[in-house]
C-alpha atoms as a PDB file:
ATOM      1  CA  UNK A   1       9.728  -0.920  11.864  1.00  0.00           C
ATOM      2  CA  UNK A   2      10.341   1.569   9.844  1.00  0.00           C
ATOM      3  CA  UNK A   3      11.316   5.323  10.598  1.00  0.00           C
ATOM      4  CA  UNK A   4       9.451   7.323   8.995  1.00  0.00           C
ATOM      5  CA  UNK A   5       5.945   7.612   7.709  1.00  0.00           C
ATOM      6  CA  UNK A   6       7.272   8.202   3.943  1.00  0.00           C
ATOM      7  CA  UNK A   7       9.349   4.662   4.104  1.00  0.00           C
ATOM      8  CA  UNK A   8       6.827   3.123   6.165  1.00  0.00           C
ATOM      9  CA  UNK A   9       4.272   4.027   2.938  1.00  0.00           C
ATOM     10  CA  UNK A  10       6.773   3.113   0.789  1.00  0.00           C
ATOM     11  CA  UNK A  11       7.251  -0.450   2.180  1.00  0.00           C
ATOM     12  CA  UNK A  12       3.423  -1.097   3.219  1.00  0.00           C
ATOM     13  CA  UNK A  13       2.563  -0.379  -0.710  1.00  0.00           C
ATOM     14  CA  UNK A  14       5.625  -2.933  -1.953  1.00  0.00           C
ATOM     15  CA  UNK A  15       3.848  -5.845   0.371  1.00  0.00           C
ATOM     16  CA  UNK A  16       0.602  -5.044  -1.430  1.00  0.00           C
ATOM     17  CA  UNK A  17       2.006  -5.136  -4.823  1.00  0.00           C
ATOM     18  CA  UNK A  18       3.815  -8.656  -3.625  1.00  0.00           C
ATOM     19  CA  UNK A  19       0.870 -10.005  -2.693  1.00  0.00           C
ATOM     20  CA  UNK A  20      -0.870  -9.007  -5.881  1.00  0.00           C
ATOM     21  CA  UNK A  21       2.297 -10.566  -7.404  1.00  0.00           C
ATOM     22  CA  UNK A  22       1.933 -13.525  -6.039  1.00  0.00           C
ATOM     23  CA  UNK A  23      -1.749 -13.935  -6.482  1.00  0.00           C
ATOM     24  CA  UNK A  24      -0.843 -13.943 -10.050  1.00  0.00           C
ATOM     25  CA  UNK A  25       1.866 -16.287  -9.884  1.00  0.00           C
ATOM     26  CA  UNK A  26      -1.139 -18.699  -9.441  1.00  0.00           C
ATOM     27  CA  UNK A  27      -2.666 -16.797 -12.961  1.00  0.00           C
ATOM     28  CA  UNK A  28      -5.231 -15.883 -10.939  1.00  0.00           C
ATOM     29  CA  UNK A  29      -7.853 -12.670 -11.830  1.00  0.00           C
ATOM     30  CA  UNK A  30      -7.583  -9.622 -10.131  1.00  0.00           C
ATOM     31  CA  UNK A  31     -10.871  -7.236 -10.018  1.00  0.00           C
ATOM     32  CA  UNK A  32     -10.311  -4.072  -9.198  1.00  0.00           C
ATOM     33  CA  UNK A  33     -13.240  -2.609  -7.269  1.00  0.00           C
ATOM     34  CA  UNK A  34     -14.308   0.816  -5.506  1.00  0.00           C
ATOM     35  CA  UNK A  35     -14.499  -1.632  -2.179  1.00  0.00           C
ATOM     36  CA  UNK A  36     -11.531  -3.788  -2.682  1.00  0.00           C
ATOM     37  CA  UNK A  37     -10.071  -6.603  -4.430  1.00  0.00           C
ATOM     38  CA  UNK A  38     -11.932  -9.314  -6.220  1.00  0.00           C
ATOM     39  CA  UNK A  39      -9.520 -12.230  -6.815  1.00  0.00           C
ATOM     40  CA  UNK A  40     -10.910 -15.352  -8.517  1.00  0.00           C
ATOM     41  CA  UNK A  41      -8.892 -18.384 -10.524  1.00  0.00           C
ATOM     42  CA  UNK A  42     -10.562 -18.909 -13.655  1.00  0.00           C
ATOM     43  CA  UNK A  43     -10.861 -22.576 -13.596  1.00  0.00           C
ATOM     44  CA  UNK A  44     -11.072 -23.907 -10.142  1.00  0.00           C
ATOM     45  CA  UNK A  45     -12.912 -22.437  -7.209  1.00  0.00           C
ATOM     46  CA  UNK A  46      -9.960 -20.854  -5.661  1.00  0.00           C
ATOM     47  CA  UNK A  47     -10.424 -18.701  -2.471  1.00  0.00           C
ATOM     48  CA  UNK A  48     -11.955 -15.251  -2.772  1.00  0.00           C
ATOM     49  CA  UNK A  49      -9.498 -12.274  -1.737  1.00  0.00           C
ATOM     50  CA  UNK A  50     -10.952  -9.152  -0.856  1.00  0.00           C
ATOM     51  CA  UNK A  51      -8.836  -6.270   0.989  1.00  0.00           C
ATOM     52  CA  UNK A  52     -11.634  -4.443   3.256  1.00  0.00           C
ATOM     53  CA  UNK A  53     -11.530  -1.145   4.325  1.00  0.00           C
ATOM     54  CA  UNK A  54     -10.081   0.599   7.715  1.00  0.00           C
ATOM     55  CA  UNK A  55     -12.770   0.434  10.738  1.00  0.00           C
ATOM     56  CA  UNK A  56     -13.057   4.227   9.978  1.00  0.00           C
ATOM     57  CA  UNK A  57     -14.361   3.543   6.588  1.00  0.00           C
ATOM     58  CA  UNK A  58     -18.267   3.098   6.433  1.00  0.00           C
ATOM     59  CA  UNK A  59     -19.188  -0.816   7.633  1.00  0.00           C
ATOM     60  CA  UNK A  60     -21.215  -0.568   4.622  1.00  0.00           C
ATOM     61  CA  UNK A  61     -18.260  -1.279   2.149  1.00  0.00           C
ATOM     62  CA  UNK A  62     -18.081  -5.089   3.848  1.00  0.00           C
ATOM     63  CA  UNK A  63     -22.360  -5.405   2.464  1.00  0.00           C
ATOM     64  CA  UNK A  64     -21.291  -3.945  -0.759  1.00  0.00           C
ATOM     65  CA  UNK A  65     -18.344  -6.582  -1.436  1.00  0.00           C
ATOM     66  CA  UNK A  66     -20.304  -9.158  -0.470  1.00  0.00           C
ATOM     67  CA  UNK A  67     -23.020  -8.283  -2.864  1.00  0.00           C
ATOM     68  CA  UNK A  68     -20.810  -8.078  -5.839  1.00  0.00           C
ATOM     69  CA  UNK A  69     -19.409 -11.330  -4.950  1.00  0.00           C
ATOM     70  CA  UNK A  70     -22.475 -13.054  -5.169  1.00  0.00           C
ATOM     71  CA  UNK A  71     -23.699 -11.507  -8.195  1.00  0.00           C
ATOM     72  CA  UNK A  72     -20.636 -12.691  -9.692  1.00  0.00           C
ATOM     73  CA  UNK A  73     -21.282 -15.962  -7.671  1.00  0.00           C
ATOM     74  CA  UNK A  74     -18.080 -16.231  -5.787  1.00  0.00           C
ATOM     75  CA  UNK A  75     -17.711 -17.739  -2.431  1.00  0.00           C
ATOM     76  CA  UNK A  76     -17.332 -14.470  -0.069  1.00  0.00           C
ATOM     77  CA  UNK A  77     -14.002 -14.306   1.741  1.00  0.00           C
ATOM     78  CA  UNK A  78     -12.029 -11.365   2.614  1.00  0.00           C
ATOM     79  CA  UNK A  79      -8.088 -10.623   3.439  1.00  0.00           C
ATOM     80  CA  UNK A  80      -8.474  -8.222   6.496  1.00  0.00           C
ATOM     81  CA  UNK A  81      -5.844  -5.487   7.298  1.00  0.00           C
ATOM     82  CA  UNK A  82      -4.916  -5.174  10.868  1.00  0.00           C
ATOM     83  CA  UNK A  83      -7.020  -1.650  11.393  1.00  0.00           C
ATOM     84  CA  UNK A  84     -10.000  -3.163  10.059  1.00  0.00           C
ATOM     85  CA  UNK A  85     -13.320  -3.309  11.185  1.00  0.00           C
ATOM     86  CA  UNK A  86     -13.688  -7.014  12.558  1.00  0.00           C
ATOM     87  CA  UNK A  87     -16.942  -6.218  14.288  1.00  0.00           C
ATOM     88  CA  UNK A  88     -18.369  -5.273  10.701  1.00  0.00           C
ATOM     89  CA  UNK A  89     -16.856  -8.459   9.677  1.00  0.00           C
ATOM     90  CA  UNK A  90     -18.590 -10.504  12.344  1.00  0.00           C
ATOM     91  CA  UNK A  91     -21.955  -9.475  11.916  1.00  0.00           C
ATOM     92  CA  UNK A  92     -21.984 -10.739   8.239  1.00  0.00           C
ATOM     93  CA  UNK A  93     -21.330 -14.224  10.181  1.00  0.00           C
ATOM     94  CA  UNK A  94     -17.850 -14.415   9.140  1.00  0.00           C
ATOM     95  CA  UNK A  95     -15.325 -16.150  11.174  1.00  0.00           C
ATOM     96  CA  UNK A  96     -11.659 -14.861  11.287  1.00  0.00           C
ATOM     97  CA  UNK A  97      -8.955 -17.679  10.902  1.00  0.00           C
ATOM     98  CA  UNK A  98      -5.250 -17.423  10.644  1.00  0.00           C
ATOM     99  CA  UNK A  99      -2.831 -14.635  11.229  1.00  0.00           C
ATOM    100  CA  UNK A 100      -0.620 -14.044   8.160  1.00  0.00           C
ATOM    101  CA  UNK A 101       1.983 -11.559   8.056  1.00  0.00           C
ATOM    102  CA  UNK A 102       4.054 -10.260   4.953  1.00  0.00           C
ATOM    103  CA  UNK A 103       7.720  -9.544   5.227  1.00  0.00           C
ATOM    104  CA  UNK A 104      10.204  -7.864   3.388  1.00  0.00           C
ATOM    105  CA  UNK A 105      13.307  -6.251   3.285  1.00  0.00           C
ATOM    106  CA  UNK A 106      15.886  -3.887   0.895  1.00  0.00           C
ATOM    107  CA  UNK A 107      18.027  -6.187  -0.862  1.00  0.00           C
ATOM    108  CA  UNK A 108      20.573  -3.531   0.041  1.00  0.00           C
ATOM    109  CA  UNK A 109      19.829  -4.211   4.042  1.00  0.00           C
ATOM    110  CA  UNK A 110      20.380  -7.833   4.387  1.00  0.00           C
ATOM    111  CA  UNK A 111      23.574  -8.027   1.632  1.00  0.00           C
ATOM    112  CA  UNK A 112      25.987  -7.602   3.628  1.00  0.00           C
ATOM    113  CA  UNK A 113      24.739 -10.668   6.049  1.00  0.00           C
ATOM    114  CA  UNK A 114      27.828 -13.247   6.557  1.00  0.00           C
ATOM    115  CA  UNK A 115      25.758 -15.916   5.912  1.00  0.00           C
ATOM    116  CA  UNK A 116      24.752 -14.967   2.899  1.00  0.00           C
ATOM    117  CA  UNK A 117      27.909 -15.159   1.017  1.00  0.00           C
ATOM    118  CA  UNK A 118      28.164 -16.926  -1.901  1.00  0.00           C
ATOM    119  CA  UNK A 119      28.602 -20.386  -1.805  1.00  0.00           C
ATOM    120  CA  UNK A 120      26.335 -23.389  -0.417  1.00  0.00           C
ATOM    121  CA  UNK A 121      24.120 -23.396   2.417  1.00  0.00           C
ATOM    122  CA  UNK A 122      25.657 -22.519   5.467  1.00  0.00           C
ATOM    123  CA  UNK A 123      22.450 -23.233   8.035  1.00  0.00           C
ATOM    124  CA  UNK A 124      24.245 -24.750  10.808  1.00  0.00           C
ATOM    125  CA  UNK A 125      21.493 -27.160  11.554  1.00  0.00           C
ATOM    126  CA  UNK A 126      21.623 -28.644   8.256  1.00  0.00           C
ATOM    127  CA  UNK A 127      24.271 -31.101   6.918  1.00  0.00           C
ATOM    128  CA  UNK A 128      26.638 -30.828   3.889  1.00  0.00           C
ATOM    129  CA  UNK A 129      25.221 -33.209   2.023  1.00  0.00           C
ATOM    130  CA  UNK A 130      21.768 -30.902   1.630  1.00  0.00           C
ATOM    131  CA  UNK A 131      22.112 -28.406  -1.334  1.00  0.00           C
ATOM    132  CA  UNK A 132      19.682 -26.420  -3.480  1.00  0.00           C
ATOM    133  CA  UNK A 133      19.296 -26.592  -7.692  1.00  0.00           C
ATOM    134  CA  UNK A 134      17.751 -24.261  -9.468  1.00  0.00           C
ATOM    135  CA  UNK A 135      15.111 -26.292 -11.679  1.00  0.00           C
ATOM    136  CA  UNK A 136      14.760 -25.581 -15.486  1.00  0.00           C
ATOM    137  CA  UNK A 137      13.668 -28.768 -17.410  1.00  0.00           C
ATOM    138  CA  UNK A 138      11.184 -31.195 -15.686  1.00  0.00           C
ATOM    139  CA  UNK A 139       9.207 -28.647 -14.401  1.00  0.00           C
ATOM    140  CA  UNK A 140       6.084 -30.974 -14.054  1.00  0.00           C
ATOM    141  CA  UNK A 141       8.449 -33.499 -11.791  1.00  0.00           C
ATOM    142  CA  UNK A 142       8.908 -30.477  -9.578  1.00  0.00           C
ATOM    143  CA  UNK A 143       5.478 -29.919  -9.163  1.00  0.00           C
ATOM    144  CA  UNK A 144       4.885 -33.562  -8.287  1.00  0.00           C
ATOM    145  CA  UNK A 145       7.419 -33.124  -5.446  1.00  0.00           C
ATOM    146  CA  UNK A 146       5.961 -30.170  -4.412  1.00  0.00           C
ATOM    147  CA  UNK A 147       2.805 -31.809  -4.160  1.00  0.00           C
ATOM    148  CA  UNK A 148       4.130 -34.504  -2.214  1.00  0.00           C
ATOM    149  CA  UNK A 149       5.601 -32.388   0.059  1.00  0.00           C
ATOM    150  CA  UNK A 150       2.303 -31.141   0.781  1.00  0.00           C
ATOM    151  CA  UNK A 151       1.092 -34.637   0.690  1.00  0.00           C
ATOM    152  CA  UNK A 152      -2.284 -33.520  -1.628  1.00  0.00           C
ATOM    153  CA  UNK A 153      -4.447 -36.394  -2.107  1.00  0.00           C
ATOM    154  CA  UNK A 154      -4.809 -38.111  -5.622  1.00  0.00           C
ATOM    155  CA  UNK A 155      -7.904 -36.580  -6.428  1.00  0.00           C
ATOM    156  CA  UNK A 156      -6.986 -33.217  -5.529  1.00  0.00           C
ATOM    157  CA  UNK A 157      -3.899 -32.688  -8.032  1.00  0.00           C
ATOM    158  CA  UNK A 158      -5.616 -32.377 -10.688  1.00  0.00           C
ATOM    159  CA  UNK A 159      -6.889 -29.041  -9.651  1.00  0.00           C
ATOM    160  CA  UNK A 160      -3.489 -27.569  -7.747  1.00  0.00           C
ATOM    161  CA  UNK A 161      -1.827 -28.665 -10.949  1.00  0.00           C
ATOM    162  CA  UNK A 162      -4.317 -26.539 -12.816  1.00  0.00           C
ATOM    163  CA  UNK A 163      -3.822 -23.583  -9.953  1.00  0.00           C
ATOM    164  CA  UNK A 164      -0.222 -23.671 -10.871  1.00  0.00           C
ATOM    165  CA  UNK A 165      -0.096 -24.345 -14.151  1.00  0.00           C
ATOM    166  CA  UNK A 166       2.201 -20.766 -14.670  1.00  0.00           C
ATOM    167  CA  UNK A 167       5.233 -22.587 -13.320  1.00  0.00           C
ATOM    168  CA  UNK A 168       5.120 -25.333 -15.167  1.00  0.00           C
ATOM    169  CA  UNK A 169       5.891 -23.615 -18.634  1.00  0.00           C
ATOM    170  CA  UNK A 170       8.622 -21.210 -19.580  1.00  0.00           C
ATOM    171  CA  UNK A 171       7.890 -18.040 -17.683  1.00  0.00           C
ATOM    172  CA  UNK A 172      10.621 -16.202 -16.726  1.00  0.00           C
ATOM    173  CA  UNK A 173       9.560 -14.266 -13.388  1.00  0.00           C
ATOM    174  CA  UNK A 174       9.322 -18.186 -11.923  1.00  0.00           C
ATOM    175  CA  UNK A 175      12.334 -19.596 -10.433  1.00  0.00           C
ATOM    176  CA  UNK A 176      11.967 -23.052  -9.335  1.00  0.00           C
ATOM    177  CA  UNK A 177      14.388 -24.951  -7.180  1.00  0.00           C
ATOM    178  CA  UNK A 178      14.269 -28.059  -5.533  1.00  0.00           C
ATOM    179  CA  UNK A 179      16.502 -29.458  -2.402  1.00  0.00           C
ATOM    180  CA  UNK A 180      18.660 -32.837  -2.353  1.00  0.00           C
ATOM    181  CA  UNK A 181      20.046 -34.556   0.611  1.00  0.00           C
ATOM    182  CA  UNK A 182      22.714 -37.823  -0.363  1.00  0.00           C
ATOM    183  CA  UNK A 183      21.167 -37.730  -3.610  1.00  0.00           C
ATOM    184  CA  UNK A 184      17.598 -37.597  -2.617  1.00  0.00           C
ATOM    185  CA  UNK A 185      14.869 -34.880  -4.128  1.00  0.00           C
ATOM    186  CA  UNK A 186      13.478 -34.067  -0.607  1.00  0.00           C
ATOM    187  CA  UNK A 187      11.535 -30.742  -1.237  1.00  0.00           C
ATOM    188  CA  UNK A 188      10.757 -27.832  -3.716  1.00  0.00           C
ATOM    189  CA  UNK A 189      10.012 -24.387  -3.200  1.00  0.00           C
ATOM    190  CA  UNK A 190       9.978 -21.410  -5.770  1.00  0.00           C
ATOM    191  CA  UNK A 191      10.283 -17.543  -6.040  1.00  0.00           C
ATOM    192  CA  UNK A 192       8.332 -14.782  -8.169  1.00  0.00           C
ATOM    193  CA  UNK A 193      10.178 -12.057  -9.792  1.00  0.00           C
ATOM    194  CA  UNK A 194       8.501  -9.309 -10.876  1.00  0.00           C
ATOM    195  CA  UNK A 195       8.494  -5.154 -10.667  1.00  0.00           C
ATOM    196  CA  UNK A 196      11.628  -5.543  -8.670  1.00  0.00           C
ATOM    197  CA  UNK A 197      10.387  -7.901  -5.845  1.00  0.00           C
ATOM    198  CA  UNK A 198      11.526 -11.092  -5.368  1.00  0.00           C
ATOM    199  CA  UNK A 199       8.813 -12.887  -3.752  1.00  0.00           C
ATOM    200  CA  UNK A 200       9.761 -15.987  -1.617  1.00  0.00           C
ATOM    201  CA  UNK A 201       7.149 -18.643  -2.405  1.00  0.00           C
ATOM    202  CA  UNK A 202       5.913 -21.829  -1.578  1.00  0.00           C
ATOM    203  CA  UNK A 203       7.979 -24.451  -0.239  1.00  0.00           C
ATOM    204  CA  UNK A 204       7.255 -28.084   0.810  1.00  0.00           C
ATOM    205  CA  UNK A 205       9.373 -31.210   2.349  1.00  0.00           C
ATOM    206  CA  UNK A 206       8.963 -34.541   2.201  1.00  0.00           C
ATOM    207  CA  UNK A 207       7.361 -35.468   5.426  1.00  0.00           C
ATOM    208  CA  UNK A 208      10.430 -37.972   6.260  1.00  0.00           C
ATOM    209  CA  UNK A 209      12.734 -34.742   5.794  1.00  0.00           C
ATOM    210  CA  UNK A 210      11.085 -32.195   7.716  1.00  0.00           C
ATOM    211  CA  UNK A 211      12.532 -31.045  11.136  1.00  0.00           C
ATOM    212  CA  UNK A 212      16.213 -30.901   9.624  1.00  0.00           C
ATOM    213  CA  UNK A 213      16.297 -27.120   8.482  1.00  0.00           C
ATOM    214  CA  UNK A 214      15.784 -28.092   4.717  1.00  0.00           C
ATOM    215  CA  UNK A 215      12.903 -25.288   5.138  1.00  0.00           C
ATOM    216  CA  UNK A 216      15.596 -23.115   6.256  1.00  0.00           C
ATOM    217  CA  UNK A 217      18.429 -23.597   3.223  1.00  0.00           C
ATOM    218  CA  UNK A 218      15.654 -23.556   0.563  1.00  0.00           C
ATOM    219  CA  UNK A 219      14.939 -19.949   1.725  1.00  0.00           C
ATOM    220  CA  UNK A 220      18.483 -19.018   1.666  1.00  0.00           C
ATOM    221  CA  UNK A 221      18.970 -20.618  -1.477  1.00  0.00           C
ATOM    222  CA  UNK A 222      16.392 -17.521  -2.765  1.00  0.00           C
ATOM    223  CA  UNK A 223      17.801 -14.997  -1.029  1.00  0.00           C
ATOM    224  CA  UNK A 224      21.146 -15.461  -2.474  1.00  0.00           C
ATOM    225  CA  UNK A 225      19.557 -15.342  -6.246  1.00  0.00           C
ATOM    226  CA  UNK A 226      17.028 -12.335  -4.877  1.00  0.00           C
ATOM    227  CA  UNK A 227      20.497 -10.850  -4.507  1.00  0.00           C
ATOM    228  CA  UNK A 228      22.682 -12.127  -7.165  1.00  0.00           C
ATOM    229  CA  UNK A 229      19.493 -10.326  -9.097  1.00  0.00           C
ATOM    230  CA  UNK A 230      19.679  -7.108  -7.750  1.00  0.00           C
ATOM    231  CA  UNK A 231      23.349  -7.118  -8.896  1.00  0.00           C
ATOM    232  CA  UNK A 232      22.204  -6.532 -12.428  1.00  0.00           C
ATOM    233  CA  UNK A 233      21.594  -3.673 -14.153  1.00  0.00           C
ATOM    234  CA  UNK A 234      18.116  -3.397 -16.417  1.00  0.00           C
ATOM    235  CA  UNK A 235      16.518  -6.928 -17.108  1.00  0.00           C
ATOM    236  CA  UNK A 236      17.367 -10.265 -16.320  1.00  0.00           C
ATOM    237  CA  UNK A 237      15.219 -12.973 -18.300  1.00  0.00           C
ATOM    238  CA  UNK A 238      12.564 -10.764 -18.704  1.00  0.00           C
ATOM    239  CA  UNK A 239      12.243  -9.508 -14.806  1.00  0.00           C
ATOM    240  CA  UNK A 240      13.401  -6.094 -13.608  1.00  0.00           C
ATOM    241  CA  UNK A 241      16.561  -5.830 -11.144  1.00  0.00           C
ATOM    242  CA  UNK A 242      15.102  -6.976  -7.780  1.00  0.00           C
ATOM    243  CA  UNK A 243      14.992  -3.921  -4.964  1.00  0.00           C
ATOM    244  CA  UNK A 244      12.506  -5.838  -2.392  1.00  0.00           C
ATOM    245  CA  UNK A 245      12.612  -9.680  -1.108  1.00  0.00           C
ATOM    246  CA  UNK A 246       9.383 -10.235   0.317  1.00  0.00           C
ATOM    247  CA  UNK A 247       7.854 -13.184   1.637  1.00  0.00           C
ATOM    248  CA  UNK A 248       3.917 -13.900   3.516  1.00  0.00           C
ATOM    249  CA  UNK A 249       3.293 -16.935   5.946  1.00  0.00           C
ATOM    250  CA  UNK A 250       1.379 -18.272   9.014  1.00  0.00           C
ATOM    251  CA  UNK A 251       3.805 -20.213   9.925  1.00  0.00           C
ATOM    252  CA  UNK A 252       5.756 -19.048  13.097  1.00  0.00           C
ATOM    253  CA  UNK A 253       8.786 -21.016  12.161  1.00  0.00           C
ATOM    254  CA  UNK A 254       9.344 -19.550   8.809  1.00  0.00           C
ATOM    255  CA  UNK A 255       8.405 -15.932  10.366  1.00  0.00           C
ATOM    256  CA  UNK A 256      11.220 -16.744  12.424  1.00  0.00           C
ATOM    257  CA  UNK A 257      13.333 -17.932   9.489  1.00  0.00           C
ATOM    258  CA  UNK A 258      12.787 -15.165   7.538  1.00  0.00           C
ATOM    259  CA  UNK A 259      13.429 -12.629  10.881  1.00  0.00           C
ATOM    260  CA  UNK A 260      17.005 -14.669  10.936  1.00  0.00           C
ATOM    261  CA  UNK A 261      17.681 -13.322   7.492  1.00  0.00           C
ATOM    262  CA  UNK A 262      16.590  -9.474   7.935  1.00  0.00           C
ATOM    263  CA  UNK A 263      13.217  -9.559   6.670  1.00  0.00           C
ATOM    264  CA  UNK A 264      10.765  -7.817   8.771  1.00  0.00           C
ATOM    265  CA  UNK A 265       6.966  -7.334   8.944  1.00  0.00           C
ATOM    266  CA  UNK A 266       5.103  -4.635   7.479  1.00  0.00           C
ATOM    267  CA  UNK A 267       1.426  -6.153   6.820  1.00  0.00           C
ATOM    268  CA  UNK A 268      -0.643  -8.261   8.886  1.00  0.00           C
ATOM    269  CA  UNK A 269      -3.837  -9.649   7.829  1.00  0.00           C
ATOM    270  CA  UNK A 270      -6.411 -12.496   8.740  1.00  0.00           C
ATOM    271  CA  UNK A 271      -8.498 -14.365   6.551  1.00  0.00           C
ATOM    272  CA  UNK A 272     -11.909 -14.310   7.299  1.00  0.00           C
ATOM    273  CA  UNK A 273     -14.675 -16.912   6.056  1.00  0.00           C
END
């Protein structure tokens, strides 16, 4: 962790701006309230993300966020800080569900990594023929694979096409990429640039693929543009020299992954239903 309270502010603050980041990668709306976030995707009915308040604050705020929500008629869900009050939480009759943590790192701490030279993948678990393209025509194709990586149902693309609808057209803060073992599209993954952090996305693998560290070199394939980026002086396509790499999962395998490269958590949070 950090050393001092000042960077330790500093760093808590850049994985709340990344996850407002990459709630708009998805275009979705952000309400600012006196209570906490209101997050809603115009079209679909996307999850509800609310950041409550410390268990110090008055158990009160939880009532009042939940009211607003349904006067707006929003599903009620909340993204709970570590510190917060889960007992409040609980007797509204929501249930808390998975851990997620956010981590992030300088790009200044984790450049001088050996395995993060220039160059192709260097994962030992992964072999040559697996390398990472940057995608900048047939975006729709990649979001097919990404889909399928995910293996979403028929009937459900219509709407996680519509969810992601931002990376599918010409915006430069997206950076899409997809992996290719002997010749084979095996798995996508993308990263959000924007107010200097590099967000690591999304990523999927073709179920047939997974297991073989393909997880591994498509998040090392974004590190090494996260800092090819924050190379560059002023703007690059539109997004600001990158200072943080930050990246949010549940999955202990890519906390681990992203621990390999330097990253380190500074947020935890639960979702709670």
């Amino acid at each position: 962790m950090p050393g001092n309270d000042s960077d330790f502010d500093i760093r808590r603050s850049v994985a709340i701006e990344y996850l407002l980041l990459m709630t708009r990668a998805s275009r979705s709306e952000v309400t600012e309230h006196p209570e906490g976030w209101i997050v809603k995707h115009p079209t679909i009915d996307w999850p509800v993300f609310n950041w409550a308040l410390p268990k110090h604050e008055s158990p009160a705020a939880f009532a009042a966020l939940r009211q607003v929500l349904s006067e707006k008629g929003l599903r009620p869900s909340f993204v709970v800080r570590g510190d917060a009050s889960e007992d409040a939480l609980s007797a509204m009759g929501l249930e808390a569900r998975d851990r997620h943590v956010v981590m992030l790192a300088e790009t200044k701490e984790i450049a001088a990594l050996p395995w993060l030279s220039p160059g192709p993948p260097t994962s030992r678990e992964v072999s040559a023929e697996t390398s990472v393209r940057r995608i900048t025509d047939g975006r729709s194709e990649w979001l097919e694979l990404l889909l399928d990586g995910f293996e979403v149902p028929e009937t459900m693309r219509p709407k996680f096409i519509s969810a992601h609808s931002v990376l599918t057209g010409d915006d430069p803060r997206a950076y899409l990429y997809e992996a290719v073992v002997s010749g084979e599209r095996v798995g996508a993954c993308f990263m959000w640039v924007e107010n200097g952090i590099a967000g690591i996305h999304t990523a999927s693998v073709l179920p047939a693929y997974r297991g073989r560290g393909v997880h591994k070199v498509m998040f090392e394939a974004r590190l090494k543009e996260a800092l090819r980026l924050s190379d560059v002086s002023g703007d690059i396509n539109g997004a600001p020299s990158v200072r943080w790499i930050a990246t949010e999962t549940a999955i202990p395998s890519v906390e681990r992954t992203a621990s390999s490269f330097g990253l380190k958590p500074h947020l935890e949070y639960r979702f709670w239903y």
